[in-house]
Protein backbone atom coordinates (compact mmCIF):
# COMPACT_ATOMS: atom_id res chain seq x y z
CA UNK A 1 0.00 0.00 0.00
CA UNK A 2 2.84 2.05 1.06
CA UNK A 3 4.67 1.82 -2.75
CA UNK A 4 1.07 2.67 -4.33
CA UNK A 5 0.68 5.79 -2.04
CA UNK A 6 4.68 6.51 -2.99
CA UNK A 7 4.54 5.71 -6.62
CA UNK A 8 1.13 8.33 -6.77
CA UNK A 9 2.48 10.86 -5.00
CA UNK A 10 5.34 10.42 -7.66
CA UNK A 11 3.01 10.82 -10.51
CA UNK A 12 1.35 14.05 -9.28
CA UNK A 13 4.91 15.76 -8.63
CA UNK A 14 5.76 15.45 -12.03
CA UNK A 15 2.64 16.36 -12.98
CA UNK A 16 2.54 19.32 -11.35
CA UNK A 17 6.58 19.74 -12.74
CA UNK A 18 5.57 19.61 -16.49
CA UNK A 19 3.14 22.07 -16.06
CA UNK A 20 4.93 24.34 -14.54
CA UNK A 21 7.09 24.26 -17.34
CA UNK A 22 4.15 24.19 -19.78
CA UNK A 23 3.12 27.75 -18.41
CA UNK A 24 6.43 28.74 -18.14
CA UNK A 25 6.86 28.21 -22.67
CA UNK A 26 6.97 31.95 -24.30
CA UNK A 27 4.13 33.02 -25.95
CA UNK A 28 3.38 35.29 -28.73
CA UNK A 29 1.78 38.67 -27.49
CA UNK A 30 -0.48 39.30 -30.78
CA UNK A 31 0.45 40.29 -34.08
CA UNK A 32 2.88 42.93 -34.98
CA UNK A 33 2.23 43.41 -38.90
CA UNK A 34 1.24 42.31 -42.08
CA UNK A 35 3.15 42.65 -45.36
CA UNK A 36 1.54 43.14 -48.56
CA UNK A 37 3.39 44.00 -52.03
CA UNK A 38 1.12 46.01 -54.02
CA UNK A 39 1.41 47.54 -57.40
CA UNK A 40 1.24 50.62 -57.13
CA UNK A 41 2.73 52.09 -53.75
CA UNK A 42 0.92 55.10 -54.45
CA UNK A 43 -2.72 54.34 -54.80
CA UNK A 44 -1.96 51.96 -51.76
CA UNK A 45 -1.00 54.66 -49.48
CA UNK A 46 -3.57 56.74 -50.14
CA UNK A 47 -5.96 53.36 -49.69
CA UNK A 48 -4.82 53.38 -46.17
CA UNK A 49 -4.84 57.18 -45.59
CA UNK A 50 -8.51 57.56 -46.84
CA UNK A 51 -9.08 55.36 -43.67
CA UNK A 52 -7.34 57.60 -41.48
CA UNK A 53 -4.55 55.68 -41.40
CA UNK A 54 -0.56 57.95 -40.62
CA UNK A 55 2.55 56.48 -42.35
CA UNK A 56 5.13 56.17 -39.56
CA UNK A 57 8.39 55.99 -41.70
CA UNK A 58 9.62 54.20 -44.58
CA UNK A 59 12.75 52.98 -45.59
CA UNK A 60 14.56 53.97 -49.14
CA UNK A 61 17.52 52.20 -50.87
CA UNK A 62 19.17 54.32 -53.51
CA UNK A 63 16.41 56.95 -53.32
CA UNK A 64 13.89 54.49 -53.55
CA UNK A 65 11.33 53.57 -51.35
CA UNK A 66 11.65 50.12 -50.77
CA UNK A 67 9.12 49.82 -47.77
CA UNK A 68 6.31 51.76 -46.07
CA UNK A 69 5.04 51.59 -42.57
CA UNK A 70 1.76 52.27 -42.16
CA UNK A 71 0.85 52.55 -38.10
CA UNK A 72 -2.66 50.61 -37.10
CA UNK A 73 -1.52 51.44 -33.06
CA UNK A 74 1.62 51.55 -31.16
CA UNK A 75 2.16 47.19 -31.27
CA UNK A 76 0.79 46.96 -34.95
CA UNK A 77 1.88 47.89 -38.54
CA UNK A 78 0.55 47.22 -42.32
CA UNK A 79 4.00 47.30 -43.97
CA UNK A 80 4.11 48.15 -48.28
CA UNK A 81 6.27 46.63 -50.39
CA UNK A 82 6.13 47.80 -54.05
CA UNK A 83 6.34 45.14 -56.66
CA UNK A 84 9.54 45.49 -58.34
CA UNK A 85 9.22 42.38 -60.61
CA UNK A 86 6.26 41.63 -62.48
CA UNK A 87 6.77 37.89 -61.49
CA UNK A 88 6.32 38.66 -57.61
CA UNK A 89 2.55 38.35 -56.49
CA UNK A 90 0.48 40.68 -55.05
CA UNK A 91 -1.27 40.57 -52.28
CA UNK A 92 -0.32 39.12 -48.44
CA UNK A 93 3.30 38.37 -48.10
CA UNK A 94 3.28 37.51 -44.56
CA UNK A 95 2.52 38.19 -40.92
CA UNK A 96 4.82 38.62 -38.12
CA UNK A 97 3.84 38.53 -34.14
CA UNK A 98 5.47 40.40 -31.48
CA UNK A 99 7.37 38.42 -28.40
CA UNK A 100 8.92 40.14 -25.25
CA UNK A 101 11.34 36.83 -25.33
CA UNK A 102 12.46 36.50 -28.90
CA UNK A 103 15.37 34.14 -28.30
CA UNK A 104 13.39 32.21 -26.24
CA UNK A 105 10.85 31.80 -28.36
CA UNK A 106 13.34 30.73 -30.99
CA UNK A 107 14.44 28.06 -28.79
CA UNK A 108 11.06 27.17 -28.02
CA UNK A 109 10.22 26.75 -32.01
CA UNK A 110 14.20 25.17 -32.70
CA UNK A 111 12.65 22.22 -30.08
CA UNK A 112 9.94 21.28 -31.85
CA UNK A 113 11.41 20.77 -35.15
CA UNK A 114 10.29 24.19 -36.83
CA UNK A 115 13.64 25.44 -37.67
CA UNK A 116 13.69 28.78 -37.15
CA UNK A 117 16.24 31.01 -38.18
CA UNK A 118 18.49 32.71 -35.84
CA UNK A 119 17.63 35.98 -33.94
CA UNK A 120 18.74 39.27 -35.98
CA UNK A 121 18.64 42.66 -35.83
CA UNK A 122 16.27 44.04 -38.36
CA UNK A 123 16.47 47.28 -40.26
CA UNK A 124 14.36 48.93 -38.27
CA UNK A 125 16.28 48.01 -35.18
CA UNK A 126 14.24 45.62 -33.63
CA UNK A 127 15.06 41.77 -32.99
CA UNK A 128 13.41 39.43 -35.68
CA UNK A 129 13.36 35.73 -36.62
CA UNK A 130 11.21 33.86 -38.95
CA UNK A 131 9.94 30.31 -40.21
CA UNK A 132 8.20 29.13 -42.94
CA UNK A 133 4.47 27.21 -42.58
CA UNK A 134 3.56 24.15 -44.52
CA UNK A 135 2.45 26.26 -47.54
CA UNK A 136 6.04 27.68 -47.96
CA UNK A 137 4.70 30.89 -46.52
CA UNK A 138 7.27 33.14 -44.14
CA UNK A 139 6.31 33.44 -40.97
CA UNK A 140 8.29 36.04 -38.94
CA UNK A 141 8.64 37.19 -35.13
CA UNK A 142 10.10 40.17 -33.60
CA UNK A 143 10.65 42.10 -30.54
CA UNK A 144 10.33 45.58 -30.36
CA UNK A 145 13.67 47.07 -28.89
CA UNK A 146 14.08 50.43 -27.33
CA UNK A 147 15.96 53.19 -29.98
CA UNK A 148 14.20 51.25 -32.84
CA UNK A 149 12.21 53.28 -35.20
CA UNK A 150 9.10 51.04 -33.57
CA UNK A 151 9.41 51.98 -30.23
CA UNK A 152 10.33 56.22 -31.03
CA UNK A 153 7.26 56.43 -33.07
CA UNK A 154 5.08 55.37 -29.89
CA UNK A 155 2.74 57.65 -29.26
CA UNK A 156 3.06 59.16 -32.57
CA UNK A 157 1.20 58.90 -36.12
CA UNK A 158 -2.28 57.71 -34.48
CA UNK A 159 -4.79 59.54 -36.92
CA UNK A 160 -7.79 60.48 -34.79
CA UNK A 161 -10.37 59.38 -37.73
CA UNK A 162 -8.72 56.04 -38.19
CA UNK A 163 -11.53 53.10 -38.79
CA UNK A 164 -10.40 50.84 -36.75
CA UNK A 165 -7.05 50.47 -33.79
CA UNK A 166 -6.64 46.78 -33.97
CA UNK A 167 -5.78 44.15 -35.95
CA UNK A 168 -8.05 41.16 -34.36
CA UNK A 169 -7.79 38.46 -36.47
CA UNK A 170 -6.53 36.76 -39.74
CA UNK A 171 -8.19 34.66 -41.85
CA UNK A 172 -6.24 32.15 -43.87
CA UNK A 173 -7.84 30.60 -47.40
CA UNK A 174 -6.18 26.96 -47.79
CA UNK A 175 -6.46 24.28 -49.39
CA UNK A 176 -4.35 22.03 -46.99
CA UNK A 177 -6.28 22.33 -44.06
CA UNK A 178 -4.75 19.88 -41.87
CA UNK A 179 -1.48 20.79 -42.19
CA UNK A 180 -1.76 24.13 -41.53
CA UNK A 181 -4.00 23.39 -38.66
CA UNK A 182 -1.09 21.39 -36.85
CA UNK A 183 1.15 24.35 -37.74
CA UNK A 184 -0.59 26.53 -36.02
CA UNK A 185 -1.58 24.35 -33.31
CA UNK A 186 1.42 21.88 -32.19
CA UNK A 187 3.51 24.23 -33.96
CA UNK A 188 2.91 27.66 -32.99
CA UNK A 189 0.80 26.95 -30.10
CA UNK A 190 -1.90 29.05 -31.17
CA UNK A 191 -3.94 26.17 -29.29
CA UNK A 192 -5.98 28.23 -27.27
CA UNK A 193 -9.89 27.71 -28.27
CA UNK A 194 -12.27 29.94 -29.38
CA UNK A 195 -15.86 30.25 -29.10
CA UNK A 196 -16.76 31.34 -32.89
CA UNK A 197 -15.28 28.15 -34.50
CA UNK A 198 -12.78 25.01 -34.36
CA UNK A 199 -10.50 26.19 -36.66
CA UNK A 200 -10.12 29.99 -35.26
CA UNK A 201 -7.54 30.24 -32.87
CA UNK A 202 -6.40 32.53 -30.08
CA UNK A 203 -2.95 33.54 -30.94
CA UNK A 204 -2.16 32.82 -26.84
CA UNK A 205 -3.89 33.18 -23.12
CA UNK A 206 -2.27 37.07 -23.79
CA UNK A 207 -4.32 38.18 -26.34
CA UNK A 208 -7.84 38.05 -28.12
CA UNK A 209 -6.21 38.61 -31.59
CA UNK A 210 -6.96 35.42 -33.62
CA UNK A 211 -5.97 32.63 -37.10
CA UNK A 212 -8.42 31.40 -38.76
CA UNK A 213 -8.20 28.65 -41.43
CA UNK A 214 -11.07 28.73 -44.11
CA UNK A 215 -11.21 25.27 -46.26
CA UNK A 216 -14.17 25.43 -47.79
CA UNK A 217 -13.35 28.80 -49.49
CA UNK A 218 -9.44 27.72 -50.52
CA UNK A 219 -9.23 30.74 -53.35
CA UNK A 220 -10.79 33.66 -51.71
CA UNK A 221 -8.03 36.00 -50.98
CA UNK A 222 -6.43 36.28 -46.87
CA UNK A 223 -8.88 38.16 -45.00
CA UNK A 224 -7.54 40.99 -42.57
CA UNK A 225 -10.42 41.67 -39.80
CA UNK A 226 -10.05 44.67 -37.67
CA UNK A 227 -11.94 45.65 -34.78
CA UNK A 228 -14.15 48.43 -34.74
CA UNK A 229 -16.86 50.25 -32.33
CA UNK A 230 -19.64 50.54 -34.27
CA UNK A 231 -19.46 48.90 -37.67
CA UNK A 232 -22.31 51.13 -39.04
CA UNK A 233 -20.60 54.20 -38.33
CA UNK A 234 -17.11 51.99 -40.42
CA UNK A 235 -19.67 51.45 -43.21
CA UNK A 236 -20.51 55.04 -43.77
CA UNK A 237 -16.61 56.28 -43.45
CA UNK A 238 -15.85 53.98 -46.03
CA UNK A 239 -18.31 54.93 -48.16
CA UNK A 240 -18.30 58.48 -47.62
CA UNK A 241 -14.58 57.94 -49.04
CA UNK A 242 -15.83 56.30 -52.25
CA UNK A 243 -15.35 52.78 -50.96
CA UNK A 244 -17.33 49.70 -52.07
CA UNK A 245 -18.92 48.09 -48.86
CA UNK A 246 -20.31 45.17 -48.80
CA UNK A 247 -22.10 43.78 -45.76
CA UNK A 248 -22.74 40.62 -43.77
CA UNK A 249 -24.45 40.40 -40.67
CA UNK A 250 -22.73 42.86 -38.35
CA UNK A 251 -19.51 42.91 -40.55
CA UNK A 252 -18.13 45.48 -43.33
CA UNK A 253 -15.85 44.21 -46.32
CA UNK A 254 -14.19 46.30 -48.45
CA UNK A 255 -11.22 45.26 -50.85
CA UNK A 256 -7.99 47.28 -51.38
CA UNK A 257 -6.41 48.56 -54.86
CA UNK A 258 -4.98 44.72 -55.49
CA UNK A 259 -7.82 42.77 -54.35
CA UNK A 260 -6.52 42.28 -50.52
CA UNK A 261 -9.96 42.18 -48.26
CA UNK A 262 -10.17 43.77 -45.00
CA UNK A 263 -13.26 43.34 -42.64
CA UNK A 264 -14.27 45.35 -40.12
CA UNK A 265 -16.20 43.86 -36.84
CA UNK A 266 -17.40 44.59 -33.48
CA UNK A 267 -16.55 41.47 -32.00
CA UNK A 268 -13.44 39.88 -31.15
C-alpha cells in the first residue's frame, strides 16, 4: 500500500513539474504586422490614408522607397512593399507577431522541429526571426527594442479618424487544411480555443487577436479583420470615401487597390 501511495504521489509531482514548465513556454503577445506587395505604392497609401490611417516611416535604398510603414496602433503595422518584378505576387506576403522573449521563443520553435532562423537585428532596429508554414509561406517574429524606429514612433502617427485600432484576427484561405491546422496548433501553439469556431484560434492566453483557417473557401483572398466600435458608423466612413462596402451580418468588407480584403467587426 505504502509503494502505491509513494509511486502516486510520484506521478502528481511530475505532474505538477511539467506544467509548470508548460506555463512557463513563451508566448506570442499578438500580431505585430502584415506585409503586402502592391502595385502601385501610391494608390496603396492613399488606400490606407482615406481610412485615417498615418505612415510612420519608410525605408529607401538608392532613393527608392523600398518599404512603407503604415501605423494601425503603437504594437501593430501594415508594412508596403512595391512590386519590383512583375513575377512577384500581389497581395499578403506575410505576418509577423510580437514576443517580449524573442530568443526564447526561438528556442522554443528550434525544439519542436520548426527550424527557425536565428535571432537578428532588423532594419528597423528591432530583434526578428522567422519560419516558414507548410504552404512555404514566411512566418516572422520580432521584438520591439528600445531606440528602434518602432518603439520612437510610440505615441506618434495615431490619426484620430482612423476606422479601426486593432488588428483582431486573420483569416487564412487553404487548401491544406490539416497541415496548416497542426502548424498553427502543435507548432505555434496558437492552441488556445475559441468560441466562434474550431478552426479559429487565439494567438495565446495574452491576447484576443486570432488565425483562422477557411477550407471550404481555398481561393478567396487572406482576410484581414479589424476591430471596430460601431461597424455602421465603419460602413458610412468607407463609403463616404468612395469605398465599395459590402455587408454581412454585423460585418463590413471592403477590398484594397490589389484585391486584398479587410473586414471590419465589433466582436473579437
Amino acid at each position: 500500500m505504502r509503494a502505491s501511495w509513494t509511486t502516486k504521489l510520484v506521478v502528481v509531482v511530475l505532474l505538477f513539474r511539467s506544467l509548470d514548465c508548460f506555463s512557463q513556454t513563451p508566448q506570442v503577445d499578438g500580431i505585430a504586422h502584415i506585409a503586402l506587395r502592391v502595385s502601385d505604392l501610391d494608390s496603396a497609401r492613399n488606400f490606407f490614408r482615406r481610412l485615417g490611417f498615418e505612415e510612420s516611416f519608410s525605408l529607401a535604398s538608392g532613393g527608392t522607397t523600398k518599404e512603407v510603414f503604415v501605423k494601425i496602433n503603437d504594437h501593430q503595422f501594415i508594412e508596403l512593399y512595391p512590386r519590383v518584378d512583375a513575377h512577384q505576387p500581389l497581395g499578403w506576403v506575410h505576418v509577423c507577431y510580437e514576443s517580449d522573449s524573442l530568443n526564447d521563443l526561438n528556442s522554443s520553435y528550434a525544439a519542436r522541429g520548426l527550424k527557425p532562423s536565428p535571432v537578428v537585428k532588423a532594419g528597423a532596429g528591432n530583434l526578428i526571426f522567422s519560419l516558414k508554414d507548410p504552404e512555404e509561406r514566411v512566418v516572422e517574429f520580432t521584438q520591439y527594442m528600445p531606440g528602434s524606429l518602432h518603439f520612437v514612433d510610440r505615441g506618434k502617427h495615431l490619426g484620430e479618424h482612423r476606422i479601426s485600432n486593432e488588428l483582431i484576427g486573420i483569416r487564412i484561405s487553404t487548401p491544406g487544411l490539416a497541415p496548416l491546422e497542426r502548424f498553427y496548433k502543435s507548432g505555434l501553439g496558437f492552441d488556445e480555443p475559441h468560441e466562434k469556431s474550431e478552426i479559429r484560434m487565439h494567438i495565446s492566453s495574452k491576447t484576443h487577436q486570432w488565425i483562422e483557417l477557411d477550407h471550404a473557401n481555398a481561393t478567396r483572398p487572406t482576410e484581414f479583420w479589424m476591430l471596430v466600435s460601431n461597424v455602421d458608423e465603419a460602413g458610412r466612413q468607407a463609403l463616404e470615401q468612395g469605398f465599395a462596402v459590402r455587408r454581412e451580418k454585423r460585418v463590413a468588407f471592403i477590398h484594397d487597390p490589389d484585391g486584398n480584403i479587410f473586414a471590419f467587426t465589433e466582436n473579437h
